[in-house]
N, C-alpha and C. Protein backbone atom coordinates (compact mmCIF):
# COMPACT_ATOMS: atom_id res chain seq x y z
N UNK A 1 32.47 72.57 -3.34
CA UNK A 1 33.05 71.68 -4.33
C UNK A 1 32.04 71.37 -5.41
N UNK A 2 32.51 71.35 -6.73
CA UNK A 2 31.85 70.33 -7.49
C UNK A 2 31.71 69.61 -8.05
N UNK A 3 30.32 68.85 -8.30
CA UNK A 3 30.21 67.44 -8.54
C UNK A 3 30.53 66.97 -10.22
N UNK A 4 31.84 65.98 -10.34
CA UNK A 4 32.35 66.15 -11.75
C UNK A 4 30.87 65.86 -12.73
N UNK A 5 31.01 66.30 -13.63
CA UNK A 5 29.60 65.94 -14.54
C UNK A 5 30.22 64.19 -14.90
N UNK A 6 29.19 63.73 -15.37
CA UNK A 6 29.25 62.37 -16.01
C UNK A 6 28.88 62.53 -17.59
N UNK A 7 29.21 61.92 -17.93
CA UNK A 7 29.09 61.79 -19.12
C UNK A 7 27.83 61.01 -19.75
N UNK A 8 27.08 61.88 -20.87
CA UNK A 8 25.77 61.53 -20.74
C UNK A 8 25.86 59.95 -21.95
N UNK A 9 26.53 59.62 -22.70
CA UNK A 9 26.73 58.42 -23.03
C UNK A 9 27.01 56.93 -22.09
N UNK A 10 27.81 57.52 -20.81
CA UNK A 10 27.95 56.75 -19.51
C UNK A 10 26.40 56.73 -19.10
N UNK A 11 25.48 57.58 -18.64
CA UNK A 11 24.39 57.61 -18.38
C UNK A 11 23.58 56.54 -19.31
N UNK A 12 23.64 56.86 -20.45
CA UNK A 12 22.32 56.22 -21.17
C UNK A 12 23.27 54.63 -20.96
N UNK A 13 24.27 54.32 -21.36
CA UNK A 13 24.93 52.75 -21.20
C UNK A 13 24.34 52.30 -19.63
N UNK A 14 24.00 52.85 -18.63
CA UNK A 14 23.85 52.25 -17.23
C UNK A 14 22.14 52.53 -17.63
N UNK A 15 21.46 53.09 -17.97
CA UNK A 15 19.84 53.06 -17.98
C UNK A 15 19.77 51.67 -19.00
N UNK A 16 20.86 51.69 -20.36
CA UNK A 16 20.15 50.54 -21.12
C UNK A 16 20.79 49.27 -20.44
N UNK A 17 21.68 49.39 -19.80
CA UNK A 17 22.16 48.08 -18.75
C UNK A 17 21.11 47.45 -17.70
N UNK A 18 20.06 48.54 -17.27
CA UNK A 18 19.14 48.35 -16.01
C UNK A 18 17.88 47.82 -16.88
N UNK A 19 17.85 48.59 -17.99
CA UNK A 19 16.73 47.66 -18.67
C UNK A 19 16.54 46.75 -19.24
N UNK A 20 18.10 46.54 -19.43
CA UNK A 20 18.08 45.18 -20.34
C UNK A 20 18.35 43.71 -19.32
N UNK A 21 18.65 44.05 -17.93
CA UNK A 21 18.70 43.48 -16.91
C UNK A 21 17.52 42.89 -16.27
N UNK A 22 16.81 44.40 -16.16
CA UNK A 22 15.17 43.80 -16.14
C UNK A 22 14.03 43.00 -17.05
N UNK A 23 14.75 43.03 -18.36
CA UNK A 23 14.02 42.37 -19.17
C UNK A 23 14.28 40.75 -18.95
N UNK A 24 15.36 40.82 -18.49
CA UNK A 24 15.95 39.10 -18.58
C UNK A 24 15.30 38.41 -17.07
N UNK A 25 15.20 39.69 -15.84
CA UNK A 25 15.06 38.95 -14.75
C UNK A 25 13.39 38.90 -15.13
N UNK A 26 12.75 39.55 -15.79
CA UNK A 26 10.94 39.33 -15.95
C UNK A 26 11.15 37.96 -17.06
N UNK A 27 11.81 37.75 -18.06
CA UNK A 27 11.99 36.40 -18.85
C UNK A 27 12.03 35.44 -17.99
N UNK A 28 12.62 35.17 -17.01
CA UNK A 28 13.29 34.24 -16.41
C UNK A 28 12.38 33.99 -15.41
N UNK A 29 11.40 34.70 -14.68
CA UNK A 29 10.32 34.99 -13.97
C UNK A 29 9.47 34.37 -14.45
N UNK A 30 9.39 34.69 -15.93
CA UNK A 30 8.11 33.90 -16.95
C UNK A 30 8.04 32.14 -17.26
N UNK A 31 9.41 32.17 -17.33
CA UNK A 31 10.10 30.97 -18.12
C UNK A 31 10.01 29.91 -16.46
N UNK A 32 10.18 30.79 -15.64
CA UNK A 32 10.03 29.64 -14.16
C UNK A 32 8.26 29.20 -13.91
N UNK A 33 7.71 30.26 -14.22
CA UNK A 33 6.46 29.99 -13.94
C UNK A 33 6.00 29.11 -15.09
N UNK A 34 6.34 29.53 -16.02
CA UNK A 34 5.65 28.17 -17.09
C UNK A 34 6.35 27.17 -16.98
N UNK A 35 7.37 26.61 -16.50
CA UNK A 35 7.88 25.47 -16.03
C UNK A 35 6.76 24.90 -14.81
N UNK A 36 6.69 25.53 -13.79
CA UNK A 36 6.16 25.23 -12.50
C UNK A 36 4.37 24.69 -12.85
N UNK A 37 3.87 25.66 -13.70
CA UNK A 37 3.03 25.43 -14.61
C UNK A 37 2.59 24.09 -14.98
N UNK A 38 3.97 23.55 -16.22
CA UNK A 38 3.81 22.50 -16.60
C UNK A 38 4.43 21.21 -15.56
N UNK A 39 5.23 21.64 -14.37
CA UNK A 39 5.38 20.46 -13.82
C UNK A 39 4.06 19.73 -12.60
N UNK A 40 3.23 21.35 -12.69
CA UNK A 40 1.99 20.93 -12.23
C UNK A 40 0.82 20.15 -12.20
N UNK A 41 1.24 20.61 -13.45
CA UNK A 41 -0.09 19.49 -14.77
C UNK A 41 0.63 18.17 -14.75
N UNK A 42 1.71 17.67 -14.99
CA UNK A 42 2.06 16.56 -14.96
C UNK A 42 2.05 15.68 -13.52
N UNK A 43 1.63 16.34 -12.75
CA UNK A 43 1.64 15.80 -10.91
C UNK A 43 0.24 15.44 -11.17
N UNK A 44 -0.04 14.54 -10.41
CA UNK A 44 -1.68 14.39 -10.22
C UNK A 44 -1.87 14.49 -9.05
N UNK A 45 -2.41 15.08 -8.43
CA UNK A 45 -2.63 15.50 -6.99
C UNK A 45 -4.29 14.65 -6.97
N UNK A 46 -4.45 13.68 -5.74
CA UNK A 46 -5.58 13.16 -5.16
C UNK A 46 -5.88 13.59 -4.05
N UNK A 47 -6.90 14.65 -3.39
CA UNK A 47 -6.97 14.93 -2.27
C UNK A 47 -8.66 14.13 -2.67
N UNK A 48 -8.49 13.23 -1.69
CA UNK A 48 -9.77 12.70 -1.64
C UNK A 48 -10.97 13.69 -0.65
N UNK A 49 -12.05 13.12 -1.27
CA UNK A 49 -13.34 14.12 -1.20
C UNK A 49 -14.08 13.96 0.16
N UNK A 50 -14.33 14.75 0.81
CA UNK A 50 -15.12 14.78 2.25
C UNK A 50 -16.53 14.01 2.04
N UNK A 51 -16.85 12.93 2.61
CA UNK A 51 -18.15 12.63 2.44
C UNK A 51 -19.14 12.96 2.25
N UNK A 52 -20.34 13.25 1.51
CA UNK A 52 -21.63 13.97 2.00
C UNK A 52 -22.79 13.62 2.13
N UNK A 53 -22.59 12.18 2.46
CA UNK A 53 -23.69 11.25 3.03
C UNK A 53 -23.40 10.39 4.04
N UNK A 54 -24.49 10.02 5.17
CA UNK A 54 -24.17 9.77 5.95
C UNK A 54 -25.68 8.19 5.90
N UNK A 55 -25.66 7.60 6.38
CA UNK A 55 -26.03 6.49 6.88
C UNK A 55 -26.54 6.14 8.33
N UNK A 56 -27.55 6.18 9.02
CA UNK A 56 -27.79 6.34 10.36
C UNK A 56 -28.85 5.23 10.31
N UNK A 57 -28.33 4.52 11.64
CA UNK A 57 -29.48 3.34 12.11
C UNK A 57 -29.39 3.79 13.44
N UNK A 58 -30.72 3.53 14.32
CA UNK A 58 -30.76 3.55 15.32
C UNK A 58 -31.00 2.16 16.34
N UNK A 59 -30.21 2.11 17.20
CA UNK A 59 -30.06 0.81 17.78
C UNK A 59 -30.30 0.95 19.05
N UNK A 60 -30.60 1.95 19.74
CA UNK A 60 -31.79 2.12 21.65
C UNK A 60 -32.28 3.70 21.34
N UNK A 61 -33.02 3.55 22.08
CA UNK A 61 -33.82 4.74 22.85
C UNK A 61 -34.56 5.50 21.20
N UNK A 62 -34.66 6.79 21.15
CA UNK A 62 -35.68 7.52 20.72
C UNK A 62 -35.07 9.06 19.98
N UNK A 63 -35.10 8.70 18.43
CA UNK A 63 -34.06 9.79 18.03
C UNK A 63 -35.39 10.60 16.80
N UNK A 64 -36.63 11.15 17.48
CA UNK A 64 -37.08 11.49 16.68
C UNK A 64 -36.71 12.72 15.42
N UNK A 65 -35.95 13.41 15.90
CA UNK A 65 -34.88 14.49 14.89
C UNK A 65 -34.50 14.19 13.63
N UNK A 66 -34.55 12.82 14.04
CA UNK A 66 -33.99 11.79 12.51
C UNK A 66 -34.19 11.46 11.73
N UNK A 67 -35.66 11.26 12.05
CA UNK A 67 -36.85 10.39 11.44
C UNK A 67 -36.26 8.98 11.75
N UNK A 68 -36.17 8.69 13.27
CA UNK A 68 -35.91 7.16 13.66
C UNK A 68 -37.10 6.82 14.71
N UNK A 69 -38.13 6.05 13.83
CA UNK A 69 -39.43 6.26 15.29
C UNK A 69 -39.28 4.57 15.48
N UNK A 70 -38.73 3.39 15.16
CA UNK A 70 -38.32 2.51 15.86
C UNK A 70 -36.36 1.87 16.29
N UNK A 71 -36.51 0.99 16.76
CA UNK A 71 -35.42 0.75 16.59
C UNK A 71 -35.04 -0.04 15.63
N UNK A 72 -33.93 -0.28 15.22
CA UNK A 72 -32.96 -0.85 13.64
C UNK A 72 -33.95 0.05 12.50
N UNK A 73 -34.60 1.23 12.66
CA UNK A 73 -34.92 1.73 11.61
C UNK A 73 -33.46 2.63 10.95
N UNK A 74 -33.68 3.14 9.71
CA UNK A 74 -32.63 4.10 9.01
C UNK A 74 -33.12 4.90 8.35
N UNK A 75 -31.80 5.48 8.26
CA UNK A 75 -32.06 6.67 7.09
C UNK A 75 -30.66 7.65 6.22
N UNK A 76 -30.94 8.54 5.71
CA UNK A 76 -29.84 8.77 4.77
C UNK A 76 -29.59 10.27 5.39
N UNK A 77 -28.84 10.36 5.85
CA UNK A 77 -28.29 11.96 6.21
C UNK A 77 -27.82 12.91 5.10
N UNK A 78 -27.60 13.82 4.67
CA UNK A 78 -26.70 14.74 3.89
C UNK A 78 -26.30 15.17 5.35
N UNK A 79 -24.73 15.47 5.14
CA UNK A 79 -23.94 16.00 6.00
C UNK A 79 -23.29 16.96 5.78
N UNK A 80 -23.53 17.96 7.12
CA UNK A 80 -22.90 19.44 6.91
C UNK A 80 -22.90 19.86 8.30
N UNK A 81 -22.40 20.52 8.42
CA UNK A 81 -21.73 21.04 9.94
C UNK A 81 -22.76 20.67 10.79
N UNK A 82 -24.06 21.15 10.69
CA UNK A 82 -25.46 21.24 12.14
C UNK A 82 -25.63 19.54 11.80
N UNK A 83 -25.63 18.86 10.46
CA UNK A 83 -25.77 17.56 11.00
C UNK A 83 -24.81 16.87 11.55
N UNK A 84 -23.72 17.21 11.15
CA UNK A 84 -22.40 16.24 12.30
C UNK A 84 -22.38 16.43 13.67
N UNK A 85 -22.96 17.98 14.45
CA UNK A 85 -22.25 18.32 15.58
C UNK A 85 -24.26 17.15 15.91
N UNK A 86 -25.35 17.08 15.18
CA UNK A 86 -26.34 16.52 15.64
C UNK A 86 -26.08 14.84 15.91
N UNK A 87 -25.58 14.35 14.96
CA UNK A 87 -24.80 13.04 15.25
C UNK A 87 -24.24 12.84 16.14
N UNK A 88 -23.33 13.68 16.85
CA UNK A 88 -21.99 13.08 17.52
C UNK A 88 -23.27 13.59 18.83
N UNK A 89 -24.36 14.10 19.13
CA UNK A 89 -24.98 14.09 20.36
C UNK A 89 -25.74 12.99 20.54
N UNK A 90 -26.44 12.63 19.90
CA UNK A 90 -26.67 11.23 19.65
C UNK A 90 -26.27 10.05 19.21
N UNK A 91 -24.81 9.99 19.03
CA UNK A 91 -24.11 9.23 19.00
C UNK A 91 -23.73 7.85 19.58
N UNK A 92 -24.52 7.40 21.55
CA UNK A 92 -24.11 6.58 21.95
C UNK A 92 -25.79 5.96 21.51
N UNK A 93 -26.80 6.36 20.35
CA UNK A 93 -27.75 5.57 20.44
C UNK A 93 -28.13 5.03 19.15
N UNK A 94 -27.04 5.75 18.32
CA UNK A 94 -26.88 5.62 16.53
C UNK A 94 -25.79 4.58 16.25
N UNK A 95 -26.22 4.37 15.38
CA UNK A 95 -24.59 3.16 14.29
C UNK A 95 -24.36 4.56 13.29
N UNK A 96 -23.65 5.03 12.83
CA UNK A 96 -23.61 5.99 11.60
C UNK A 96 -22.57 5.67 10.70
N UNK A 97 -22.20 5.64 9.26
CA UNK A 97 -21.23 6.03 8.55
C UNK A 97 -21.33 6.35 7.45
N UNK A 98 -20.36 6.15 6.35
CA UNK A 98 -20.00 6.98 5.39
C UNK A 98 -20.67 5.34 4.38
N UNK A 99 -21.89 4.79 3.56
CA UNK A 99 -22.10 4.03 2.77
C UNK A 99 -21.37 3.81 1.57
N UNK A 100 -21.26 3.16 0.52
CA UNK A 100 -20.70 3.03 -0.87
C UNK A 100 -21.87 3.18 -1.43
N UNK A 101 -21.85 3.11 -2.66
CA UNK A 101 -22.93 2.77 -4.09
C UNK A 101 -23.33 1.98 -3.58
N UNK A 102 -22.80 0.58 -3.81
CA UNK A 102 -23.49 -0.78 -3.98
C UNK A 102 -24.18 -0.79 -2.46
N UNK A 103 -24.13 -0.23 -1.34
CA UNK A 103 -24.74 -0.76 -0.20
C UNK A 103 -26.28 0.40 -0.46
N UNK A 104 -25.93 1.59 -0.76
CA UNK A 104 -27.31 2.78 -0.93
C UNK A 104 -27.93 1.83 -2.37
N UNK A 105 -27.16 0.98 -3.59
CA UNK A 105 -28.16 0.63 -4.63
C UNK A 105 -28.98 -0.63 -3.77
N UNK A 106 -28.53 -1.62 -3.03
CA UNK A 106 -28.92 -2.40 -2.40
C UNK A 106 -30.26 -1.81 -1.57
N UNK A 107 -30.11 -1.28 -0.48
CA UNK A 107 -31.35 -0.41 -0.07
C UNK A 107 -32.20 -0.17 -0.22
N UNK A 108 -31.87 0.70 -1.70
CA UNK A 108 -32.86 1.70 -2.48
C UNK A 108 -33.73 0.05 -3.43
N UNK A 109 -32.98 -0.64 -3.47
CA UNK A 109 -33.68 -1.89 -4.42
C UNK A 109 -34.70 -2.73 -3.62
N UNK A 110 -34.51 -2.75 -2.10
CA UNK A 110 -34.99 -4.07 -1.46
C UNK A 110 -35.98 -2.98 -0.11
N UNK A 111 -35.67 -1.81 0.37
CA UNK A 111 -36.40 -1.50 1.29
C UNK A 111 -37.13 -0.12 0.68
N UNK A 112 -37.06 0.16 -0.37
CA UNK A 112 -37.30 1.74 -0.44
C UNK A 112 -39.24 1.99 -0.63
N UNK A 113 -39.72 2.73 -0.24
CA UNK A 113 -40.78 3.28 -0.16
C UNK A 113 -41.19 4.91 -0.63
N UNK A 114 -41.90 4.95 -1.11
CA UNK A 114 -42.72 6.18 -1.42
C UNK A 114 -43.91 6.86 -1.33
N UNK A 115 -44.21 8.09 -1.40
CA UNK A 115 -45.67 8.23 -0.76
C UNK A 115 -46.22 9.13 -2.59
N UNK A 116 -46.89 8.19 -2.76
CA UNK A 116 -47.86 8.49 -3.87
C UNK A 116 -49.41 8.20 -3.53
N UNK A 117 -49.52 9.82 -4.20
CA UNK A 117 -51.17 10.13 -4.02
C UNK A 117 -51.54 9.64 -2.49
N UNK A 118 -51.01 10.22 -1.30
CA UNK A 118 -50.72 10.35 -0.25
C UNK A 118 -50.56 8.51 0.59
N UNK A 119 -50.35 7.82 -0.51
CA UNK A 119 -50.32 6.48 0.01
C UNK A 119 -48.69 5.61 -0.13
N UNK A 120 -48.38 5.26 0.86
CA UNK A 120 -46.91 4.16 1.40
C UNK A 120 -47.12 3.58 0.45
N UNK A 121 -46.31 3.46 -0.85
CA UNK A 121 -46.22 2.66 -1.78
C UNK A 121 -44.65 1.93 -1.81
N UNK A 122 -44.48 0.69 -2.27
CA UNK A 122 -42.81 0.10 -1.90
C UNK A 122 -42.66 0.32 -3.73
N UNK A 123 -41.44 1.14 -4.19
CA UNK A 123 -40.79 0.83 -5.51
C UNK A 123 -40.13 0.37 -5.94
N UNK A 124 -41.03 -0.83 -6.57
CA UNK A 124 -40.78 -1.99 -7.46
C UNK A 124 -40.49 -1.49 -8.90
N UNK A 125 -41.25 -0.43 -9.11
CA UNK A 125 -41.16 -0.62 -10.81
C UNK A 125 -41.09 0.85 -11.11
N UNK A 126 -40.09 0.99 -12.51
CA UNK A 126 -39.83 2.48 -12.89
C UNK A 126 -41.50 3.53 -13.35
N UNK A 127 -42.12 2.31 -13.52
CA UNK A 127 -43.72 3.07 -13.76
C UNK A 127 -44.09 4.28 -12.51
N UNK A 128 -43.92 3.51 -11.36
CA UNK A 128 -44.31 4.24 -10.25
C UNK A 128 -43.73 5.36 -9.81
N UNK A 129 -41.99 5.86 -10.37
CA UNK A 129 -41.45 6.41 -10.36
C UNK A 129 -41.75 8.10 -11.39
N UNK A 130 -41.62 7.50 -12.36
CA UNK A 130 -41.82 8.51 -13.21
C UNK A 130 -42.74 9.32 -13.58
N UNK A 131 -43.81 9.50 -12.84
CA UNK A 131 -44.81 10.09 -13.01
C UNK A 131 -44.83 11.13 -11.56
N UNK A 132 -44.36 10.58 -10.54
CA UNK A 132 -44.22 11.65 -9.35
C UNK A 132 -43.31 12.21 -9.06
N UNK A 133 -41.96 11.44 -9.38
CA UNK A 133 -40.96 12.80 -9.48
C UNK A 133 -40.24 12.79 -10.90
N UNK A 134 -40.76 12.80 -11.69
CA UNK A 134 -40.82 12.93 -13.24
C UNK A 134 -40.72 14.44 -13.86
N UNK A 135 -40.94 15.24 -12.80
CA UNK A 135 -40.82 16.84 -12.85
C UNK A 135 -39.16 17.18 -11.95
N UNK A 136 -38.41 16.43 -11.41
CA UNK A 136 -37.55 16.74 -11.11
C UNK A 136 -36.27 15.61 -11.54
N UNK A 137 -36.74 15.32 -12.75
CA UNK A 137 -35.93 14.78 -13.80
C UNK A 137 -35.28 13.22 -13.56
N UNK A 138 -35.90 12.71 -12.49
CA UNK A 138 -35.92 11.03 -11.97
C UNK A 138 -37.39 10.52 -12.57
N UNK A 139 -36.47 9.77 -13.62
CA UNK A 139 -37.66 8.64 -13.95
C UNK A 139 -37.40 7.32 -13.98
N UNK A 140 -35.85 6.96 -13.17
CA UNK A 140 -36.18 5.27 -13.11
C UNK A 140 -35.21 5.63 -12.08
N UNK A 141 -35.02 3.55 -11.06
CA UNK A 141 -34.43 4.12 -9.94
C UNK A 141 -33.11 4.02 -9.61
N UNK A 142 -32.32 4.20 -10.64
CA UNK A 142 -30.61 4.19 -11.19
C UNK A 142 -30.71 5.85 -11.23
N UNK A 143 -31.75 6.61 -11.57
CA UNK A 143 -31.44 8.06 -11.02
C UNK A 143 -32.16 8.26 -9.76
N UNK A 144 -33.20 7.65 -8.85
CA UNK A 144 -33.05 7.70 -7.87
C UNK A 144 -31.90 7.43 -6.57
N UNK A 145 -31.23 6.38 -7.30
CA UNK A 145 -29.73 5.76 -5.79
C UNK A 145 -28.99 7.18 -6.53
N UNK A 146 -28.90 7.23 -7.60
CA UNK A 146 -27.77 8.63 -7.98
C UNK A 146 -27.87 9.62 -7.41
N UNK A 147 -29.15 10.40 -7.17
CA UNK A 147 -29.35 11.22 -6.74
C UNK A 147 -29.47 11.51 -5.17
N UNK A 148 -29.58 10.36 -4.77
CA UNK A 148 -28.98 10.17 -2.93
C UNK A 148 -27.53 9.67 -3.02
N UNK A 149 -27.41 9.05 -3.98
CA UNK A 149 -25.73 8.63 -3.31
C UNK A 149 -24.77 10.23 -3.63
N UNK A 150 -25.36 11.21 -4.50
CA UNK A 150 -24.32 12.35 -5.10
C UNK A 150 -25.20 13.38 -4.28
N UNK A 151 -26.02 13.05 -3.17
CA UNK A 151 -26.55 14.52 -2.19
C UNK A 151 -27.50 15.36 -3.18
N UNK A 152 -28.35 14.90 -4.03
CA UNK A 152 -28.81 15.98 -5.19
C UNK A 152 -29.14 17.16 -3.73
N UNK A 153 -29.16 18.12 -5.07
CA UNK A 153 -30.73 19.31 -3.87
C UNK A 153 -31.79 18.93 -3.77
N UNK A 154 -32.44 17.89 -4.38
CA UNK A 154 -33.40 17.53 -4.13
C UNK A 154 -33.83 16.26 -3.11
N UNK A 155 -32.20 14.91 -2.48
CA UNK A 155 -32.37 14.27 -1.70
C UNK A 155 -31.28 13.28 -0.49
N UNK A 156 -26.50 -8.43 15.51
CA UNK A 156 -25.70 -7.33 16.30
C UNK A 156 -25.14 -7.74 17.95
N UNK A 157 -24.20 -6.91 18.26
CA UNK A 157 -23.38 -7.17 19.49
C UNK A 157 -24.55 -6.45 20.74
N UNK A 158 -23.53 -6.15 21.67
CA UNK A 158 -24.34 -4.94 22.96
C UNK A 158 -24.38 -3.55 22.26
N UNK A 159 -25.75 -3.12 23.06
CA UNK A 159 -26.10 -1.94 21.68
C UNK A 159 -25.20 -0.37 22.65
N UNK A 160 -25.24 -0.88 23.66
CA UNK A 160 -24.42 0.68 24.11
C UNK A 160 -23.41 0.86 24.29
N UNK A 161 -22.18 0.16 23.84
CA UNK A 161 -21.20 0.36 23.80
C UNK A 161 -20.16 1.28 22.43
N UNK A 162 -19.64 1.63 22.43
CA UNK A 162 -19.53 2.58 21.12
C UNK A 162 -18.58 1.47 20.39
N UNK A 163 -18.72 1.93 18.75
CA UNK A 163 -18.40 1.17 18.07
C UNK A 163 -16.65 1.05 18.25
N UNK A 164 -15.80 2.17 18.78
CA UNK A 164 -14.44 1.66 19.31
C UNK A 164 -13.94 1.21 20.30
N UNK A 165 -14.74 0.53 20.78
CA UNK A 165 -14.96 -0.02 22.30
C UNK A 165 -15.39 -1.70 22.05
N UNK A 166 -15.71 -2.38 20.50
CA UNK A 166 -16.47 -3.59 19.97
C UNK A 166 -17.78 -2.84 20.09
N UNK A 167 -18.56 -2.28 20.37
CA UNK A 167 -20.40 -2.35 20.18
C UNK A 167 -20.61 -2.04 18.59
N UNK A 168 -21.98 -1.43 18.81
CA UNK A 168 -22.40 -0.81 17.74
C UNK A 168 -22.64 0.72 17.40
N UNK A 169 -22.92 1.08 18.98
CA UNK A 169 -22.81 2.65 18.12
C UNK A 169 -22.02 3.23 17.92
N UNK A 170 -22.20 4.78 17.20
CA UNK A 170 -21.06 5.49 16.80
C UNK A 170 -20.20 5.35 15.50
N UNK A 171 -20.12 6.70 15.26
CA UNK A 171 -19.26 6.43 13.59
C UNK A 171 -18.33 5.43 13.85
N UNK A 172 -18.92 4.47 12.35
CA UNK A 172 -18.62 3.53 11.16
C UNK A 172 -17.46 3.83 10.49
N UNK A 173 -17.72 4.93 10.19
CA UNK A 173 -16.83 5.82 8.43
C UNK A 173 -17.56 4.58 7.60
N UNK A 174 -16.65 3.61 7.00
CA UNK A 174 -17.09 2.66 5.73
C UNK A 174 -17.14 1.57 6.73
N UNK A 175 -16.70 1.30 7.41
CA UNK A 175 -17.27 -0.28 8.34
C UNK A 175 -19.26 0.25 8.36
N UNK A 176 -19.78 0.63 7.71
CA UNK A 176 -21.02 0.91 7.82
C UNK A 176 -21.78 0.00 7.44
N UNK A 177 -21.22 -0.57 5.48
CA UNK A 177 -21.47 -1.17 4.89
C UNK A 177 -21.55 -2.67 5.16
N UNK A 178 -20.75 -3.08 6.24
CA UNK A 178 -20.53 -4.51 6.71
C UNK A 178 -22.09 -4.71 7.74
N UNK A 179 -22.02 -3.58 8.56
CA UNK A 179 -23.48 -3.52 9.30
C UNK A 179 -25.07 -3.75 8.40
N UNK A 180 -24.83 -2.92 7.37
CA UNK A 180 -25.69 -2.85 6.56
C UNK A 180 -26.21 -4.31 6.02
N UNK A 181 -25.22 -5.12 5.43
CA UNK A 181 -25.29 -6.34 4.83
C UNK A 181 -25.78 -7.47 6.39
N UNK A 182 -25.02 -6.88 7.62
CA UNK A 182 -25.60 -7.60 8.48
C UNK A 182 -27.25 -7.78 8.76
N UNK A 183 -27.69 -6.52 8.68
CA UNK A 183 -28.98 -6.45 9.18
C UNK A 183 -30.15 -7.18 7.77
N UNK A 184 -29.67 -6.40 6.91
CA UNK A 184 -30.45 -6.76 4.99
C UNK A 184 -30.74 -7.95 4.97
């Protein structure tokens, strides 16, 4: 048998039908995405930010890893995986949490120390500052709390009970800051 011919005007009407089909479904493709686009931008999405400082006091026993060589001493963690899984092992002998500004500017104002020209100096004054780390672009100490509170690259009850139990140790998160003001 054979196959009736078609007619080559029938032909080209079904090719310009398929292309002109496809032109509208790629428009419409376009026209969704720049919608989705702009309804994006108009959403404000807040995924709040993972901490990256941590706050550690030690309240019994002996956490030299820490730099905790008495007890109620502290210090400022940057946090990242090897220091969290190091926290949570020493955890029933730490207070730890997540500080604000105002509790690290407090700190940095009333306990902070430095070692210039190999001597424990306490900083009182932007003089003392700017000349030793004056090469890594801190010269007063509103860029020193900045630069610990933003992680630069460059920086009480019964004590053994964990802090969800009423004691003191054990992550804070922001109840840190209430401890902080306790002890200050």
């Amino acid at each position: 048998k054979k196959i009736p011919a078609v007619p080559e005007t029938l032909k080209k009407k079904k090719k310009f039908a398929q292309n002109m089909l496809q032109k509208v479904r790629r428009k419409l493709i376009y026209e969704k995405a720049k919608h989705y686009h702009k309804e994006y931008r108009q959403i404000n999405f807040y995924v709040s930010e993972e901490p990256k400082l941590a706050f550690v006091i030690r309240i019994r026993d002996i956490n030299g890893l820490l730099r905790l060589q008495q007890i109620f001493n502290a210090t400022f963690v940057k946090l990242n995986k090897a220091s969290i899984n190091m926290l949570r092992i020493v955890e029933p002998y730490i207070a730890w949490g997540y500080p604000n500004l105002k509790s690290v500017n407090e700190l940095i104002y009333k306990h902070s120390y430095g070692k210039i020209n190999k001597k424990r100096i306490a900083l009182t004054d932007n003089a003392l500052i700017a000349p030793s780390l004056g090469k890594y672009r801190i010269i007063c100490m509103e860029d020193l709390i900045h630069e610990i509170y933003a992680v630069g690259k460059r920086g009480m009850k019964k004590k053994t009970t964990h802090f969800v139990e009423g004691g003191d140790a054990g992550n804070r998160e922001d109840q840190i800051n209430r401890l902080i003001r306790r002890m200050n």
